[in-house]
C-alpha atoms as a PDB file:
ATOM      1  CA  UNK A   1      64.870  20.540  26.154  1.00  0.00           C
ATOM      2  CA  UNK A   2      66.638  17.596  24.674  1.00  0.00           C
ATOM      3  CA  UNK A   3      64.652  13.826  25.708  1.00  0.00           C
ATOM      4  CA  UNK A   4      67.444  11.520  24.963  1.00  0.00           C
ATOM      5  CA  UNK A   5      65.474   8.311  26.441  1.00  0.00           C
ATOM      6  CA  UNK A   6      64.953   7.056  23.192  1.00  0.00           C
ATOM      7  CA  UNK A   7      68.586   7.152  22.784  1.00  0.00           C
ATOM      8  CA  UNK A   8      69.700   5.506  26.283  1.00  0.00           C
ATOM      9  CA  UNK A   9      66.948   2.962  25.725  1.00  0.00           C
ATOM     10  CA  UNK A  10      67.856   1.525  22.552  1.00  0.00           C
ATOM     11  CA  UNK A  11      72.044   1.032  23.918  1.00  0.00           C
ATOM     12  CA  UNK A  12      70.670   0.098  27.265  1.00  0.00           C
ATOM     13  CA  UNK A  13      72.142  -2.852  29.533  1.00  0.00           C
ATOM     14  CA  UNK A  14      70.540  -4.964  32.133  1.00  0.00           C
ATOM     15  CA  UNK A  15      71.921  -4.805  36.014  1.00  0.00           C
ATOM     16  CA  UNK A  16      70.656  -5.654  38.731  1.00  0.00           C
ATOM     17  CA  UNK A  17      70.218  -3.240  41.722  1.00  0.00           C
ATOM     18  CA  UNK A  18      70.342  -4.603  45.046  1.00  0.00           C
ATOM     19  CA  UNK A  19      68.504  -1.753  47.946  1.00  0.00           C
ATOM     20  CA  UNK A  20      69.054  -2.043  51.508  1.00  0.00           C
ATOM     21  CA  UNK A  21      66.832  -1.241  54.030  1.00  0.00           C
ATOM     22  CA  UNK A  22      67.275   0.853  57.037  1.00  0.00           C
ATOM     23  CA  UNK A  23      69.748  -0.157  59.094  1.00  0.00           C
ATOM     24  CA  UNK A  24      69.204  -1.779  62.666  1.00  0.00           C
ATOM     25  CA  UNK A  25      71.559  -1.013  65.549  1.00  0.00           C
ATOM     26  CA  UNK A  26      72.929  -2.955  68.386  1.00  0.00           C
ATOM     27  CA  UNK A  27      75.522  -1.769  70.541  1.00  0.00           C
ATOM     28  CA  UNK A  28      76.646   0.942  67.654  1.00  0.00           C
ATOM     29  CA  UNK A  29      76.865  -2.002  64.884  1.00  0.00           C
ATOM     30  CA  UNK A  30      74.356  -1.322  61.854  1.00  0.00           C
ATOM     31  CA  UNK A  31      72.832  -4.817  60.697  1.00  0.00           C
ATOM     32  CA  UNK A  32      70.775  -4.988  57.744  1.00  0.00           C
ATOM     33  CA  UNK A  33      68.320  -7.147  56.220  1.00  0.00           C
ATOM     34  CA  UNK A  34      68.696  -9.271  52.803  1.00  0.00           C
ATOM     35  CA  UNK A  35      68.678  -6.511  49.948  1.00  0.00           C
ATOM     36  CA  UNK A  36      65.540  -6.359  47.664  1.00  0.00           C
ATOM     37  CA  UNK A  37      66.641  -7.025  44.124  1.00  0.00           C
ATOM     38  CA  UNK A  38      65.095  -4.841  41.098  1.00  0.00           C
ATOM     39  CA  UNK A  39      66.295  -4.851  37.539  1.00  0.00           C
ATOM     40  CA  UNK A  40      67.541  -1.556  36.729  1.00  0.00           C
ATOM     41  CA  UNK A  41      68.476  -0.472  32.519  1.00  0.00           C
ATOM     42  CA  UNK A  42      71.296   1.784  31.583  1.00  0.00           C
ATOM     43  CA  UNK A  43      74.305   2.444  29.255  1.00  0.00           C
ATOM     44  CA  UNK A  44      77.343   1.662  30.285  1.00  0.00           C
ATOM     45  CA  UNK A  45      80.549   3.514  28.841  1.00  0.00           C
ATOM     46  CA  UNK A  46      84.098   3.366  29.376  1.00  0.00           C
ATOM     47  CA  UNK A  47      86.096   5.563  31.357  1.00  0.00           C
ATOM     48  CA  UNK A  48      88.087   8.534  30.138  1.00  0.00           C
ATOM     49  CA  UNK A  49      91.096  10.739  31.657  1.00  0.00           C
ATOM     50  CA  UNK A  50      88.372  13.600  31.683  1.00  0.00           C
ATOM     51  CA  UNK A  51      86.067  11.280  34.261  1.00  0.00           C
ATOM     52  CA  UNK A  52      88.520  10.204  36.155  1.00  0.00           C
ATOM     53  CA  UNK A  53      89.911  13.206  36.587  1.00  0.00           C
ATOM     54  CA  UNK A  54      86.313  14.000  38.081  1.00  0.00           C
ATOM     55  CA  UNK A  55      86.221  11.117  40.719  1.00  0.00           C
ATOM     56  CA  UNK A  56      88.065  11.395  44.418  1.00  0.00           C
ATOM     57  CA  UNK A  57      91.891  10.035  44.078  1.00  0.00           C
ATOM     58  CA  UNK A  58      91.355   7.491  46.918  1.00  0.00           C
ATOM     59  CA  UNK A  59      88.159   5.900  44.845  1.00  0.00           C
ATOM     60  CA  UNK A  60      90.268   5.903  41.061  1.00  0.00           C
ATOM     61  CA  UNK A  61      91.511   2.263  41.543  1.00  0.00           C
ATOM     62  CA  UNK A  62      88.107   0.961  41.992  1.00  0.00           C
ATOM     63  CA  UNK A  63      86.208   3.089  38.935  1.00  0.00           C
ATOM     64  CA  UNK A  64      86.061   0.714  36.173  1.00  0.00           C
ATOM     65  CA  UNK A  65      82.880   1.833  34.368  1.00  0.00           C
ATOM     66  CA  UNK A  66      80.357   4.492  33.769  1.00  0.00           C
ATOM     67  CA  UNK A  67      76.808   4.625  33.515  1.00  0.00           C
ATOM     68  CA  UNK A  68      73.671   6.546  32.377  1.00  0.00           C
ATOM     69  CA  UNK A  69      70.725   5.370  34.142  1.00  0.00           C
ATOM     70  CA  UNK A  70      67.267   6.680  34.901  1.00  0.00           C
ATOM     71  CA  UNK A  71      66.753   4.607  37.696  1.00  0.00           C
ATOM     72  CA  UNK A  72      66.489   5.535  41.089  1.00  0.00           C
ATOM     73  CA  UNK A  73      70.257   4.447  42.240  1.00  0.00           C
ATOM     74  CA  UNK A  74      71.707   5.494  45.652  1.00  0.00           C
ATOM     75  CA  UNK A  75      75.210   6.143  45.459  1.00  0.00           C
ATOM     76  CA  UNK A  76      78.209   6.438  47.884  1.00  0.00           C
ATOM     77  CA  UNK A  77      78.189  10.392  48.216  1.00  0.00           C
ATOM     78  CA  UNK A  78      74.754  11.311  48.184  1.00  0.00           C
ATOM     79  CA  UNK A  79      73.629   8.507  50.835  1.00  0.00           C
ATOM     80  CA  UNK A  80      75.249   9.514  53.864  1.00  0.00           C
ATOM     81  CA  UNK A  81      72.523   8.241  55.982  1.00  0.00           C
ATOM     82  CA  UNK A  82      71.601   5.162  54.401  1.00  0.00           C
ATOM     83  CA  UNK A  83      73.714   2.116  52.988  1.00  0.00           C
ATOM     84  CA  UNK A  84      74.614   3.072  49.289  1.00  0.00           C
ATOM     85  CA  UNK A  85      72.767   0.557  46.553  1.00  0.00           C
ATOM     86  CA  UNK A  86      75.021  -2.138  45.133  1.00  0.00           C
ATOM     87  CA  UNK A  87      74.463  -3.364  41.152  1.00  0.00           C
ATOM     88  CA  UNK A  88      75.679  -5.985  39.641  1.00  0.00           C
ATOM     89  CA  UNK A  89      76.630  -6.691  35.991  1.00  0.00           C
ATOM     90  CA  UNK A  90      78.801  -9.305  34.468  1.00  0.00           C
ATOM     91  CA  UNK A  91      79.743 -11.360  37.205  1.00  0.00           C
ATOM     92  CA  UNK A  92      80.475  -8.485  39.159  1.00  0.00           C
ATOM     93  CA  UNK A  93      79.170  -5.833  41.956  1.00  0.00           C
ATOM     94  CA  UNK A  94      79.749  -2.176  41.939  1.00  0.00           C
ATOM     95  CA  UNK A  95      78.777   0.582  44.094  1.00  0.00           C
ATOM     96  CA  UNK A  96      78.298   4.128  42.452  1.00  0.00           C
ATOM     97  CA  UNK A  97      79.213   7.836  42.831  1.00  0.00           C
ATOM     98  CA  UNK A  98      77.640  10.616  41.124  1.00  0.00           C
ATOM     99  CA  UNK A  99      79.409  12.507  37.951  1.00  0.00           C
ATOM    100  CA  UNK A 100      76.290  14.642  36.863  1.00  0.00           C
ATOM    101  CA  UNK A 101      72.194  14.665  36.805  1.00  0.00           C
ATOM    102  CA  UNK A 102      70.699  15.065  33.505  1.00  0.00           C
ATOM    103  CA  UNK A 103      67.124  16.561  34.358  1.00  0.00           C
ATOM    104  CA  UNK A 104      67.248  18.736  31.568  1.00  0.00           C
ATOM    105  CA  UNK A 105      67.644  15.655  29.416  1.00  0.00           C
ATOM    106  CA  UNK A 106      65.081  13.356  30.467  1.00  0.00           C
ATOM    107  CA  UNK A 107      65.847  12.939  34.295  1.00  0.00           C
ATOM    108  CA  UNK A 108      69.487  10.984  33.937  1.00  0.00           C
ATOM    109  CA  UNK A 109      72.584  10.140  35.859  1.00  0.00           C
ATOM    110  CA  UNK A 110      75.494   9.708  35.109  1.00  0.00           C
ATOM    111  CA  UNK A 111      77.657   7.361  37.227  1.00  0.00           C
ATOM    112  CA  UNK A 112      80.877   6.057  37.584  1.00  0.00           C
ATOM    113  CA  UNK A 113      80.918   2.431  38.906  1.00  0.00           C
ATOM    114  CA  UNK A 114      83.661   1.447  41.600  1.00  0.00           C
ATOM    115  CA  UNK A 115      84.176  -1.773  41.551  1.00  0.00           C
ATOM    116  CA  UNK A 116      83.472  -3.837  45.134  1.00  0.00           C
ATOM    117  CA  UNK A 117      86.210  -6.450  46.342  1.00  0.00           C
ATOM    118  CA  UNK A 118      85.044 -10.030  46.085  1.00  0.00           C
ATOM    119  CA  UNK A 119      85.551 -11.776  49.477  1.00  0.00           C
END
């Protein structure tokens, strides 16, 4: 087994990851509470043909980033039953889906970031 945390850590960014909780309903509407922020590290890498290629054609337009992360991140296909985790970076927010899980390799993700419209 390869541990590559040493090598994540030393290119790692700060985001911020914003958690919801569960969701209340009224009249079949889900309201949530304010989000719980938590600083979250990870690399971020650009893009390819090969991960895009990997990523659901109606999602493609918003993927604008990848991302290796050991954090605990909920993402839009593995959180069917609760709201997905937003993150910010840069000035902007992203939601995630999931490319791949590293657990052989120290207990990563990696992520592709799709990019949230601003209202």
């Amino acid at each position: 087994m390869i541990d590559l945390s040493h090598v994540v850590d030393g290119y790692a960014e700060s985001l911020t990851r914003y958690r919801y909780g569960a969701a209340s309903w009224t009249n079949g509407v889900a309201t949530y509470a304010a989000p719980v922020a938590a600083p979250i590290a990870g690399v971020l890498f650009p893009l390819d043909g090969r991960v895009l290629e990997q990523v659901p054609a109606g999602l493609r337009a918003r993927a604008k980033s990848g991302l290796i992360t050991s954090a605990d991140v909920r993402t839009v296909d593995r959180s069917a039953d609760q709201r997905p985790d937003e993150l910010a970076y840069g000035g902007r927010t992203y939601q995630a889906i999931t490319l791949g899980a590293w657990a052989m390799h120290g207990g990563f993700l990696e992520l592709v970031l799709l990019e949230l419209a601003t209202e």
